[in-house]
Protein backbone atom coordinates (compact mmCIF):
# COMPACT_ATOMS: atom_id res chain seq x y z
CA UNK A 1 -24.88 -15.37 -4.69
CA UNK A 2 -21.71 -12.82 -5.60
CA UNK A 3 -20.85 -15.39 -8.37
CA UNK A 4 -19.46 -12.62 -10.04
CA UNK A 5 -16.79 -11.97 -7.61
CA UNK A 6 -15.77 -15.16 -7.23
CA UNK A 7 -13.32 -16.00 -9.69
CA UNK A 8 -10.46 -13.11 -10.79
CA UNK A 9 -10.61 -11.88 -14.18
CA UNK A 10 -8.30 -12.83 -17.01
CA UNK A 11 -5.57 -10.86 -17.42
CA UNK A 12 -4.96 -8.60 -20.78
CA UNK A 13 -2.56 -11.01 -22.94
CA UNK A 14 -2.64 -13.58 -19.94
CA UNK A 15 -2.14 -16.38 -23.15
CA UNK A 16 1.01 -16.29 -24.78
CA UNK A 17 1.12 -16.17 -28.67
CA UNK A 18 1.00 -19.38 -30.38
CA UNK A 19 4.28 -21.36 -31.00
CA UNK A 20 5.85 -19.38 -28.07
CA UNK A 21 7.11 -22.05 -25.05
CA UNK A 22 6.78 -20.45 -21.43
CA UNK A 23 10.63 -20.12 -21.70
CA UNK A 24 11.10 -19.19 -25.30
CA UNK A 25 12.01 -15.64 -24.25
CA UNK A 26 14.97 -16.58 -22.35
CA UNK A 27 17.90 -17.40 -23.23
CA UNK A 28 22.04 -16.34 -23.42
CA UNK A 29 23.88 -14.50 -20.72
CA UNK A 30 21.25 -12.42 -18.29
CA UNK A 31 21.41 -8.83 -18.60
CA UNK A 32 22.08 -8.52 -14.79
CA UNK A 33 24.16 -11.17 -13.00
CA UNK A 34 24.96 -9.16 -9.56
CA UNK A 35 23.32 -9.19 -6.67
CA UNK A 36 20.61 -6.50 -5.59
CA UNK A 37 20.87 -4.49 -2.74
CA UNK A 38 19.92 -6.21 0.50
CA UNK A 39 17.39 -5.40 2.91
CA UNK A 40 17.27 -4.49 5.88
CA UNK A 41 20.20 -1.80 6.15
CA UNK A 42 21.70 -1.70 9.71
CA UNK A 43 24.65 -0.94 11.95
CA UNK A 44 26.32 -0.47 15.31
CA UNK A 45 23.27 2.32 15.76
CA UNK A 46 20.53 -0.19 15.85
CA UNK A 47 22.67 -3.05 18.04
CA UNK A 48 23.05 -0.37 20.33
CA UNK A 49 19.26 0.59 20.26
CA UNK A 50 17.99 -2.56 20.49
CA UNK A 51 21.03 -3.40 23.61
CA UNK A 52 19.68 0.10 25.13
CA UNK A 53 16.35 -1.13 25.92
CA UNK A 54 16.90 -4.50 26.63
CA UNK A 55 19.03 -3.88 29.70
CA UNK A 56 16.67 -0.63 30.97
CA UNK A 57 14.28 -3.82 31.74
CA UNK A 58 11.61 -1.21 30.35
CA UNK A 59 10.21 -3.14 26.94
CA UNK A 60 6.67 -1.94 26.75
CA UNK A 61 5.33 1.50 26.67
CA UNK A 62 3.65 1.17 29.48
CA UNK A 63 6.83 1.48 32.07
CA UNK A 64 9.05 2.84 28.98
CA UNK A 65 9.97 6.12 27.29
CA UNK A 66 11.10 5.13 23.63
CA UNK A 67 7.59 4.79 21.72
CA UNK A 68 6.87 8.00 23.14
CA UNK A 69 10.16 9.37 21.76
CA UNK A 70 9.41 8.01 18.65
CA UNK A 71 5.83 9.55 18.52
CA UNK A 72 7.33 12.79 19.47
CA UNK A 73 10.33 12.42 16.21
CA UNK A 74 8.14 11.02 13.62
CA UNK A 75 5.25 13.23 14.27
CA UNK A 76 8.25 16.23 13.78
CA UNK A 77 8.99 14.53 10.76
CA UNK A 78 5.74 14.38 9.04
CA UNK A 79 4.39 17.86 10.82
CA UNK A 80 1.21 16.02 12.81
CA UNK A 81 0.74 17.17 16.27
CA UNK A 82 -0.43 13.94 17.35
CA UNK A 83 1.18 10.29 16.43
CA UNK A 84 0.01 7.05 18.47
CA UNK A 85 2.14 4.00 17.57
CA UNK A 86 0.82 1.02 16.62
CA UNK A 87 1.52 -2.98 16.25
CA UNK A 88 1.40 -2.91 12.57
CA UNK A 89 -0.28 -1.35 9.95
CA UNK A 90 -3.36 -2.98 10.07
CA UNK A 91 -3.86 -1.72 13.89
CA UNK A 92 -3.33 1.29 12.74
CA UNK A 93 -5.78 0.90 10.23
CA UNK A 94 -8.53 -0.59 12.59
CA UNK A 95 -8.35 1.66 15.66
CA UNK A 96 -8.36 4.72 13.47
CA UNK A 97 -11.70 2.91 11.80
CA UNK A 98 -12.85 2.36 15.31
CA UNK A 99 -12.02 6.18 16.30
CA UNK A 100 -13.98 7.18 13.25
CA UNK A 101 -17.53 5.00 14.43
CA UNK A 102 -17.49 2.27 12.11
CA UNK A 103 -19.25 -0.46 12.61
CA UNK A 104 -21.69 -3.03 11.38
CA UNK A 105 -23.77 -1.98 8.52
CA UNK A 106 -21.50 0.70 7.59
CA UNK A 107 -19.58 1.34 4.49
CA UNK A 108 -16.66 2.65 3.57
CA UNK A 109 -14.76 3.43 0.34
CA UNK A 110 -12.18 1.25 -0.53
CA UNK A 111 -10.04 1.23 -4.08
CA UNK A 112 -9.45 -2.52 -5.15
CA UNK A 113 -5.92 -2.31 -6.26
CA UNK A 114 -4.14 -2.54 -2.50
CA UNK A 115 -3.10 -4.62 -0.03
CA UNK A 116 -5.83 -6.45 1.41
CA UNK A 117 -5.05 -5.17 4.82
CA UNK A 118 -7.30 -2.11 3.86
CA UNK A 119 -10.29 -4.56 3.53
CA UNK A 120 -9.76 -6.50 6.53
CA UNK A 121 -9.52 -3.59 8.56
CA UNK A 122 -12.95 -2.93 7.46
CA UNK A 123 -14.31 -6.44 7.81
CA UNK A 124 -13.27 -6.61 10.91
CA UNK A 125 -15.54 -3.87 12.28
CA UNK A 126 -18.48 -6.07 10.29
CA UNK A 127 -18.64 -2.98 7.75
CA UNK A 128 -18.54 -3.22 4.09
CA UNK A 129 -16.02 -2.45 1.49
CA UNK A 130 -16.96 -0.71 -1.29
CA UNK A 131 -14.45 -0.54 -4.11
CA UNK A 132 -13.93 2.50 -6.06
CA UNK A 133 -12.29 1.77 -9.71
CA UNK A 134 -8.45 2.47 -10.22
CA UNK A 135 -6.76 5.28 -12.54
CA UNK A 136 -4.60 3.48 -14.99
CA UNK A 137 -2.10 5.81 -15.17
CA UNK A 138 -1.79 6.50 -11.86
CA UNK A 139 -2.09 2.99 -10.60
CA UNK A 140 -4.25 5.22 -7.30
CA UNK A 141 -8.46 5.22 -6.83
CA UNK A 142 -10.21 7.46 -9.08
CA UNK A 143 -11.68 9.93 -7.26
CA UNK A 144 -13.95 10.43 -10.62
CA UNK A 145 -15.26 6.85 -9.34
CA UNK A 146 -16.08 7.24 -5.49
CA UNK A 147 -19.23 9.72 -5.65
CA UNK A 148 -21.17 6.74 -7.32
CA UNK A 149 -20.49 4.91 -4.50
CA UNK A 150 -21.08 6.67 -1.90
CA UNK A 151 -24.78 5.93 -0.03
CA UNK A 152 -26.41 6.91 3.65
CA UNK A 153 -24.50 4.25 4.85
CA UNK A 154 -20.90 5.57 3.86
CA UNK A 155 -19.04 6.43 6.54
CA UNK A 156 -15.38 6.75 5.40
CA UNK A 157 -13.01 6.71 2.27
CA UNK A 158 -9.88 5.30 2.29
CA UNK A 159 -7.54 6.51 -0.72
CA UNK A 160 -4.40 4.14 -0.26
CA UNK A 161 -1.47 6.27 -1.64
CA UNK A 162 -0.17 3.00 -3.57
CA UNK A 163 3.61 2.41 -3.86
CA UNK A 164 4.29 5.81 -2.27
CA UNK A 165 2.90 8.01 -5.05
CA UNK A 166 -0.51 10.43 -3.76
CA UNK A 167 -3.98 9.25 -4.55
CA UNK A 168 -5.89 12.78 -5.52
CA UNK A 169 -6.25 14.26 -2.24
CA UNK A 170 -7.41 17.47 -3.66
CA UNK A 171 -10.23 16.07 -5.21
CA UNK A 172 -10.91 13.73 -2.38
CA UNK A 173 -11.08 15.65 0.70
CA UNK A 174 -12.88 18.15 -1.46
CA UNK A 175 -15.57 15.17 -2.16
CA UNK A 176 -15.13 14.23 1.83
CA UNK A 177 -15.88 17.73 3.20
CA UNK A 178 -18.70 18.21 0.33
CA UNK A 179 -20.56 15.37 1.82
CA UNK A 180 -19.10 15.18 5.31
CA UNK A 181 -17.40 12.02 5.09
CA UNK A 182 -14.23 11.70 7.03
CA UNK A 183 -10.96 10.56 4.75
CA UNK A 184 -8.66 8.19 5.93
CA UNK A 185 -5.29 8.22 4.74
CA UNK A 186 -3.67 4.81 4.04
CA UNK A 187 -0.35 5.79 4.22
CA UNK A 188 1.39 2.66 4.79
CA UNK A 189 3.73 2.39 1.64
CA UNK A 190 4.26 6.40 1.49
CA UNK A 191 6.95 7.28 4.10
CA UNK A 192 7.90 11.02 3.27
CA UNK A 193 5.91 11.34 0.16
CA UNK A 194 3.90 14.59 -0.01
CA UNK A 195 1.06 16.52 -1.68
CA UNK A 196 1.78 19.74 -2.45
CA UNK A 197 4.36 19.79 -0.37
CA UNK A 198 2.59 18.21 2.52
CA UNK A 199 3.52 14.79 4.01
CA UNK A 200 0.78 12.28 3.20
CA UNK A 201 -0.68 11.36 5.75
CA UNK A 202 -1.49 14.59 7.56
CA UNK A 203 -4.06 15.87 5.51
CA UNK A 204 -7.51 13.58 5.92
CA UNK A 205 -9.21 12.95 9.68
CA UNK A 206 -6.13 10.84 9.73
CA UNK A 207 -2.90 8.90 8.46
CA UNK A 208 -1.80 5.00 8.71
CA UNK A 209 1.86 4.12 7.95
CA UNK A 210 3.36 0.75 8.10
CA UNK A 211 6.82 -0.30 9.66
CA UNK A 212 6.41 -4.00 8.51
CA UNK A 213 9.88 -5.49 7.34
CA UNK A 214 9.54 -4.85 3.69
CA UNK A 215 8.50 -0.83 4.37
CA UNK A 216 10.70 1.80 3.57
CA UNK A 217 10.85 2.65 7.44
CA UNK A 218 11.20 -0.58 9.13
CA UNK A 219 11.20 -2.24 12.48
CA UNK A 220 10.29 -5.62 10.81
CA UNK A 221 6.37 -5.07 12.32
CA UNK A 222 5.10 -1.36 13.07
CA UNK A 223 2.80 1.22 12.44
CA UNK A 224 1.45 4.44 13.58
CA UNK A 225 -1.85 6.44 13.60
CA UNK A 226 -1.18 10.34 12.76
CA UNK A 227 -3.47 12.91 12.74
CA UNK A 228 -4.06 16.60 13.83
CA UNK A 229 -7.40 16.23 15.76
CA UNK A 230 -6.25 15.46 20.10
CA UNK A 231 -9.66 14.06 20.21
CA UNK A 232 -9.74 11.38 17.47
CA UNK A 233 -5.63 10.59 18.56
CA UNK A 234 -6.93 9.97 22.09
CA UNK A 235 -9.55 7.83 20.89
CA UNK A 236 -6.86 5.59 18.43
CA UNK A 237 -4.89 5.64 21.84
CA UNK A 238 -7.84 4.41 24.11
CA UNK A 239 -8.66 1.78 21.56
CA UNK A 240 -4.86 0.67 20.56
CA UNK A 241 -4.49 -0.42 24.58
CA UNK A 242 -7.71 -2.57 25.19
CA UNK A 243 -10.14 0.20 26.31
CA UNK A 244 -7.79 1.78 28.75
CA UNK A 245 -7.36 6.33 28.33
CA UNK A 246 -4.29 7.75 29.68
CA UNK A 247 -5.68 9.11 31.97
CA UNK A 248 -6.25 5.61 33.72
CA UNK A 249 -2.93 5.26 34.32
CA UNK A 250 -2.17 1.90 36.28
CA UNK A 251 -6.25 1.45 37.16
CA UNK A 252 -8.38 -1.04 35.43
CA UNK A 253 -10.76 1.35 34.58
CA UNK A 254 -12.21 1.18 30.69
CA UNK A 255 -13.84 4.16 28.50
CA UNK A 256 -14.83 1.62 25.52
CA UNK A 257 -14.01 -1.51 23.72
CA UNK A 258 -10.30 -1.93 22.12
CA UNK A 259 -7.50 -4.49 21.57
CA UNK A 260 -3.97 -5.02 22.20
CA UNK A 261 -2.13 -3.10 19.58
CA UNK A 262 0.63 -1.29 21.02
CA UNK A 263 4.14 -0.92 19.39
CA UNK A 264 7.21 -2.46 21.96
CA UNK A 265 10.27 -0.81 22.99
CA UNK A 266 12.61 -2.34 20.77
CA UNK A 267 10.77 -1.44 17.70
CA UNK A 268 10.43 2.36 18.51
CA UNK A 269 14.09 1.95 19.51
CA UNK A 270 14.60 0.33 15.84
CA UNK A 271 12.20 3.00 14.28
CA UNK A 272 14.72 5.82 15.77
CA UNK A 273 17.73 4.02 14.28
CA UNK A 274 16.46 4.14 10.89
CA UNK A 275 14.72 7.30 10.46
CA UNK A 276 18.85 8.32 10.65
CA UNK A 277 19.12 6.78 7.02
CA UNK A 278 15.31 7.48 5.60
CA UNK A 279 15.85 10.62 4.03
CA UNK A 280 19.42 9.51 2.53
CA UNK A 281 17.92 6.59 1.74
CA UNK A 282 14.46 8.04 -0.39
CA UNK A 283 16.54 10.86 -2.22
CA UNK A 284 18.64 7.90 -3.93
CA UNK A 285 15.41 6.07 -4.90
CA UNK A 286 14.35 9.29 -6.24
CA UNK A 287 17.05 10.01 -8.33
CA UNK A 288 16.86 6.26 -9.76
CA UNK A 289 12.95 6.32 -10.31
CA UNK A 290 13.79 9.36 -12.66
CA UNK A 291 16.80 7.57 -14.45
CA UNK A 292 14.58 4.61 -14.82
CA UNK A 293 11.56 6.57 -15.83
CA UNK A 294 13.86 8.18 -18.69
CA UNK A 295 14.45 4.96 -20.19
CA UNK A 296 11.46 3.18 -19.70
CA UNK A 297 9.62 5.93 -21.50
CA UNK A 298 11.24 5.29 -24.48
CA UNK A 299 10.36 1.50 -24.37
CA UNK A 300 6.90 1.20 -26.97
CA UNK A 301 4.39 -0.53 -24.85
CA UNK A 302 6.19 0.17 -21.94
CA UNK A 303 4.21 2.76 -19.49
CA UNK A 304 6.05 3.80 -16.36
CA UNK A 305 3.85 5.18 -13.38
CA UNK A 306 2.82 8.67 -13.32
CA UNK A 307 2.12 10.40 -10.29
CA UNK A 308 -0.11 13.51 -9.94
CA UNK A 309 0.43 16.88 -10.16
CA UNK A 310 0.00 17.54 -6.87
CA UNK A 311 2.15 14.63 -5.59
CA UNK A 312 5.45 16.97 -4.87
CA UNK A 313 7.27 13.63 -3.84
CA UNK A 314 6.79 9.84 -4.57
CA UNK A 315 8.10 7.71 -1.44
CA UNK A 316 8.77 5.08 -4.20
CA UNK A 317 8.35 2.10 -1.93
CA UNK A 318 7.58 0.30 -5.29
CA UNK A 319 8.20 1.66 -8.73
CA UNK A 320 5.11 0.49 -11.39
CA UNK A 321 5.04 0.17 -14.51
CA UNK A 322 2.74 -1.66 -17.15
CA UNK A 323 3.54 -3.70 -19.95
CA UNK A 324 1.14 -3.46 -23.27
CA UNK A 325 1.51 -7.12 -24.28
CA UNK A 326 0.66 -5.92 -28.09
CA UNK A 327 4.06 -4.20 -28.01
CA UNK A 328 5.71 -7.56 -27.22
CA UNK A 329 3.98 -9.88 -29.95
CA UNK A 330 1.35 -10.60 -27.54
CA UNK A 331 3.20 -12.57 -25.29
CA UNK A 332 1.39 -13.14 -21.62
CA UNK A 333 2.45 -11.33 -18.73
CA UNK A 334 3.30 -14.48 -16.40
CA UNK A 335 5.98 -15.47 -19.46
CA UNK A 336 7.02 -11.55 -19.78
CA UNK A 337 7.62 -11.54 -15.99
CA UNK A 338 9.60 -15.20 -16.06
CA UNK A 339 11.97 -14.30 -19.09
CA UNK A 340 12.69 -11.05 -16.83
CA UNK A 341 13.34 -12.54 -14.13
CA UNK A 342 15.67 -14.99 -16.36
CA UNK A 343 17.33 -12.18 -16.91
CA UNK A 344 18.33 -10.96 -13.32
CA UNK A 345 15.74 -9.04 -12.93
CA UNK A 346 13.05 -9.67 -10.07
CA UNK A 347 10.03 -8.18 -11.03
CA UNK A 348 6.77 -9.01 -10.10
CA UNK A 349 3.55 -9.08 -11.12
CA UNK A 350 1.73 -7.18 -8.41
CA UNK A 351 -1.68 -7.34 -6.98
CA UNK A 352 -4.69 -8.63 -8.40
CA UNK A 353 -8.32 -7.71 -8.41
CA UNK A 354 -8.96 -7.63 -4.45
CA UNK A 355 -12.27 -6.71 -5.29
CA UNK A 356 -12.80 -10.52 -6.67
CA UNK A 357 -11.04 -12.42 -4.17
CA UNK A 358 -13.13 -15.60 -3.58
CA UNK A 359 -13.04 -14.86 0.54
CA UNK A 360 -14.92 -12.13 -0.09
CA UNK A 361 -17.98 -13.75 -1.46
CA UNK A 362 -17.60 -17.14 0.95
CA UNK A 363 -20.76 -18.83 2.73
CA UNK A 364 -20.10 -16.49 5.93
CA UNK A 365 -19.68 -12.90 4.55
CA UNK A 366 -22.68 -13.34 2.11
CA UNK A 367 -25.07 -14.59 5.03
CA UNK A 368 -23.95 -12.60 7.32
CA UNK A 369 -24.58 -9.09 4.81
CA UNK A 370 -27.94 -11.24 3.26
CA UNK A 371 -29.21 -10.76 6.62
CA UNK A 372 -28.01 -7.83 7.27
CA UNK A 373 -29.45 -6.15 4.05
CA UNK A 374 -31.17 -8.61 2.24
CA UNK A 375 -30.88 -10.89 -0.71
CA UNK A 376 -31.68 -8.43 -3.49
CA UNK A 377 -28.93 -6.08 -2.13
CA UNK A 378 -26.31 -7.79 -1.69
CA UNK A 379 -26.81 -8.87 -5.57
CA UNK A 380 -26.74 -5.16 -6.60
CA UNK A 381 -23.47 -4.93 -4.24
CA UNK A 382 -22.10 -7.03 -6.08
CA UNK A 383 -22.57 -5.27 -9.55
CA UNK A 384 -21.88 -2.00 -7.98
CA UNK A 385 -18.02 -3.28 -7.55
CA UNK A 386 -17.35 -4.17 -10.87
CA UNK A 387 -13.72 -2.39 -11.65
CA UNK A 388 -13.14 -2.66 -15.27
CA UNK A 389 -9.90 -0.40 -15.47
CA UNK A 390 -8.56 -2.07 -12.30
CA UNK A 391 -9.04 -5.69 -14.24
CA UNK A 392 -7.28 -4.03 -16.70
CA UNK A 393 -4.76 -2.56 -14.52
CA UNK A 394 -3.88 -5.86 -12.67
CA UNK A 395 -3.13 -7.87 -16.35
CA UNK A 396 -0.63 -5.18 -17.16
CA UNK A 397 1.04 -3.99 -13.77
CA UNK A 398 4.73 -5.07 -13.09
CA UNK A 399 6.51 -3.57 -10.19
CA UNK A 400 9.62 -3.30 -8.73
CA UNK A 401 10.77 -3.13 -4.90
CA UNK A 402 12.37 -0.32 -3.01
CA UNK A 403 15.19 -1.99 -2.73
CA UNK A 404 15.88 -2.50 -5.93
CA UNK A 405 15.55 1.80 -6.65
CA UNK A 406 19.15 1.46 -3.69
CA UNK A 407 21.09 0.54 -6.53
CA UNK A 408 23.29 2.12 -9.06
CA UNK A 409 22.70 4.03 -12.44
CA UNK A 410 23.92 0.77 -14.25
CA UNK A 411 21.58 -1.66 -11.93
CA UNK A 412 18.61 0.87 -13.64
CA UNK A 413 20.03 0.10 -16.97
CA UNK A 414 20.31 -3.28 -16.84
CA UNK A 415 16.26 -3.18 -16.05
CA UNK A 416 15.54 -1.33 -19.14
CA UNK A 417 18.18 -3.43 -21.29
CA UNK A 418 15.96 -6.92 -20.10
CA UNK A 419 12.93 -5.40 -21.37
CA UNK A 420 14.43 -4.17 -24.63
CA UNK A 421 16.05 -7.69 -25.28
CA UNK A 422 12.71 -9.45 -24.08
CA UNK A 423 10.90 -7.38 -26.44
CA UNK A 424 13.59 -7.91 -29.15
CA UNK A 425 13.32 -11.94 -29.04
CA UNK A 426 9.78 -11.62 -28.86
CA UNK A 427 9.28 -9.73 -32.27
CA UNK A 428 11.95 -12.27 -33.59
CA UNK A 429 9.90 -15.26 -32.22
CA UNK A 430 6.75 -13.49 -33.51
CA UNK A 431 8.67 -13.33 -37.00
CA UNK A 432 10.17 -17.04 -37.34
């Protein structure tokens, strides 16, 4: 049963050429010997913060003031009247699935080229992921792909705007309001990046962003739950502290189920402290994506992301590109990413095909669906979430992290100068 999902698919070139060792690309002084920027970025601002709240005595929101001052600034910031902080992503993620009705036999639209956060948030209400292939170019679902997926039992779609780019929210909420399916905005990498000049985030049912350490808005764990509708944002809240409304206040009195997954003081206090530096901070990755882009561009096999037209700004919490192994004498992607990294240069390979992870298809999930829809559909389920172009996606993608996009011009250079001299010894190799 789900056999096919079981084990991930080969990756495009995954086999280096013949006569090629795993090192044979490296070799010689690396292109880039300094050190990349570090992460996180703090000051006096956030020791002060963080000193602020821990002598008020007031460290949860429940006696405090400063996650409701950060609700009030970040909702400014991204133009949402309502903002309910959250323990991490993932809350978000699951109370806003809770405040949407999910539940068991439910199923709700899920691209397989993310974090697997997005799927466990739908596990976890016992509902079922349905994965909607990738856009290569893009890296972000294809909305061309969801309508075939959607049944009677759909309930939501979740585009995940992926590295900060925009999935195609046009065409999405068009599809969403078409069939009256509620779109959930997966926000967590895309801190300040808009459609049509909109911040993502704002513009489905509503938006989850991350504050987890690596995030381009940090508190080291964090998230948040935006959206424009009081009803649904009181819902998220009710849920996000165990059952409990505001309007309870201190009574132990409960409107539904819910869990613990409120945001502290001294992360909102953190939050506050670096929203100072976030819009400093995402112009300079910016202006290096577009350097790097440049020069990338001119590489031959190598295809930088491209964002959509309606994507007005890229949060660039990662910055994607794939690597045509044909264009570097066939040579596999794990040695590609080893002589980079040889070279100073710490890419990585990215995700891979969540939609074949082996928990998915384990003893418990395929009994418990089996007897929730049967044998014969869960088969068909299975077939129904093949992702070619995402397989394809996965044994090309390389990425590199936000921090990396805080450096200088020359830092950018020395990233396109490894791939040129890995794809230089490569032809030579290929030609010896």
């Amino acid at each position: 049963m789900l056999a096919g999902m079981a084990a991930n698919a080969t990756p495009s070139g995954a086999a280096a050429t013949s006569g090629m060792g795993k090192l044979a690309l490296q070799g010689g002084t690396p292109v880039h010997t300094a050190k990349w920027p570090s992460w996180p970025r703090f000051n006096q601002l956030e020791e002060k913060a963080l000193l602020d709240v821990l002598r008020s005595g007031h460290w949860g929101r429940g006696n405090g003031g400063t996650v409701k001052r950060f609700e009030a600034e970040y909702g400014r910031l991204l133009g949402a009247p309502h903002v309910v902080a959250t323990a991490n992503g993932t809350s978000a993620l699951i109370a806003s699935l809770a405040a949407l009705g999910v539940g068991p036999g439910d199923e709700v639209i899920v691209p397989p080229y993310t974090f697997v956060a997005t799927v466990n948030a739908v596990l976890l209400h016992r509902a079922l992921p349905v994965f909607a292939d990738s856009d290569l170019e893009t890296f972000q679902i294809d909305p061309a792909k969801i309508e075939a997926q959607i049944t009677p039992r759909t309930r939501v779609i979740i585009p995940v705007h992926m590295a900060g780019g925009a999935a195609n929210l046009d065409a999405i909420l068009a599809l969403g309001k078409r069939r009256n399916i509620p779109v959930l905005e997966d926000a967590c990498q895309a801190h300040l990046g808009e459609w049509r000049g909109q911040k993502v985030g704002t513009l489905g049912a509503a938006g989850c962003f991350s504050f987890q350490a690596s995030k381009n808005l940090n508190s080291g764990e964090g998230g948040a739950v935006c959206t424009n509708d009081a009803a649904l944002a009181e819902s998220v809240y009710t849920y996000h502290t165990n059952g409990r409304s505001r309007q309870a206040g201190g009574d132990f009195a409960y409107q539904q189920t819910g869990a613990n997954l409120r945001l502290t003081e001294f992360q909102a206090a953190l939050l506050l402290a670096q929203m100072t530096r976030l819009e400093e901070q995402s112009k300079l990755r910016e202006s290096n994506a577009a350097y790097l882009t440049r020069m990338l561009s001119e590489i031959p096999g190598v295809k930088p992301v491209k964002n959509y037209g309606g994507c007005t700004r890229s949060a660039w919490h990662l910055y994607m590109f794939r690597v045509e192994n044909e264009a570097f004498a066939g040579v596999g992607k794990d040695t590609l990413l080893k002589a980079l990294q040889a070279e100073g240069v710490p890419v990585s390979g990215g995700y891979k095909p969540l939609n074949k992870e082996p928990f998915l298809a384990n003893e418990f999930r395929a009994k418990f669906w089996a007897a929730l829809h049967g044998e014969r559909e869960m088969r068909t389920w299975a077939e129904r979430n093949e992702c070619r172009v995402n397989d394809r996606l996965c044994g090309q993608a390389m990425w590199l992290t936000q921090t990396m996009l805080l450096g200088t011009r020359e830092d950018m250079e020395h990233v396109a100068a490894a791939l040129r001299k890995v794809q230089a010894r490569a032809a030579d190799l290929r030609r010896a």
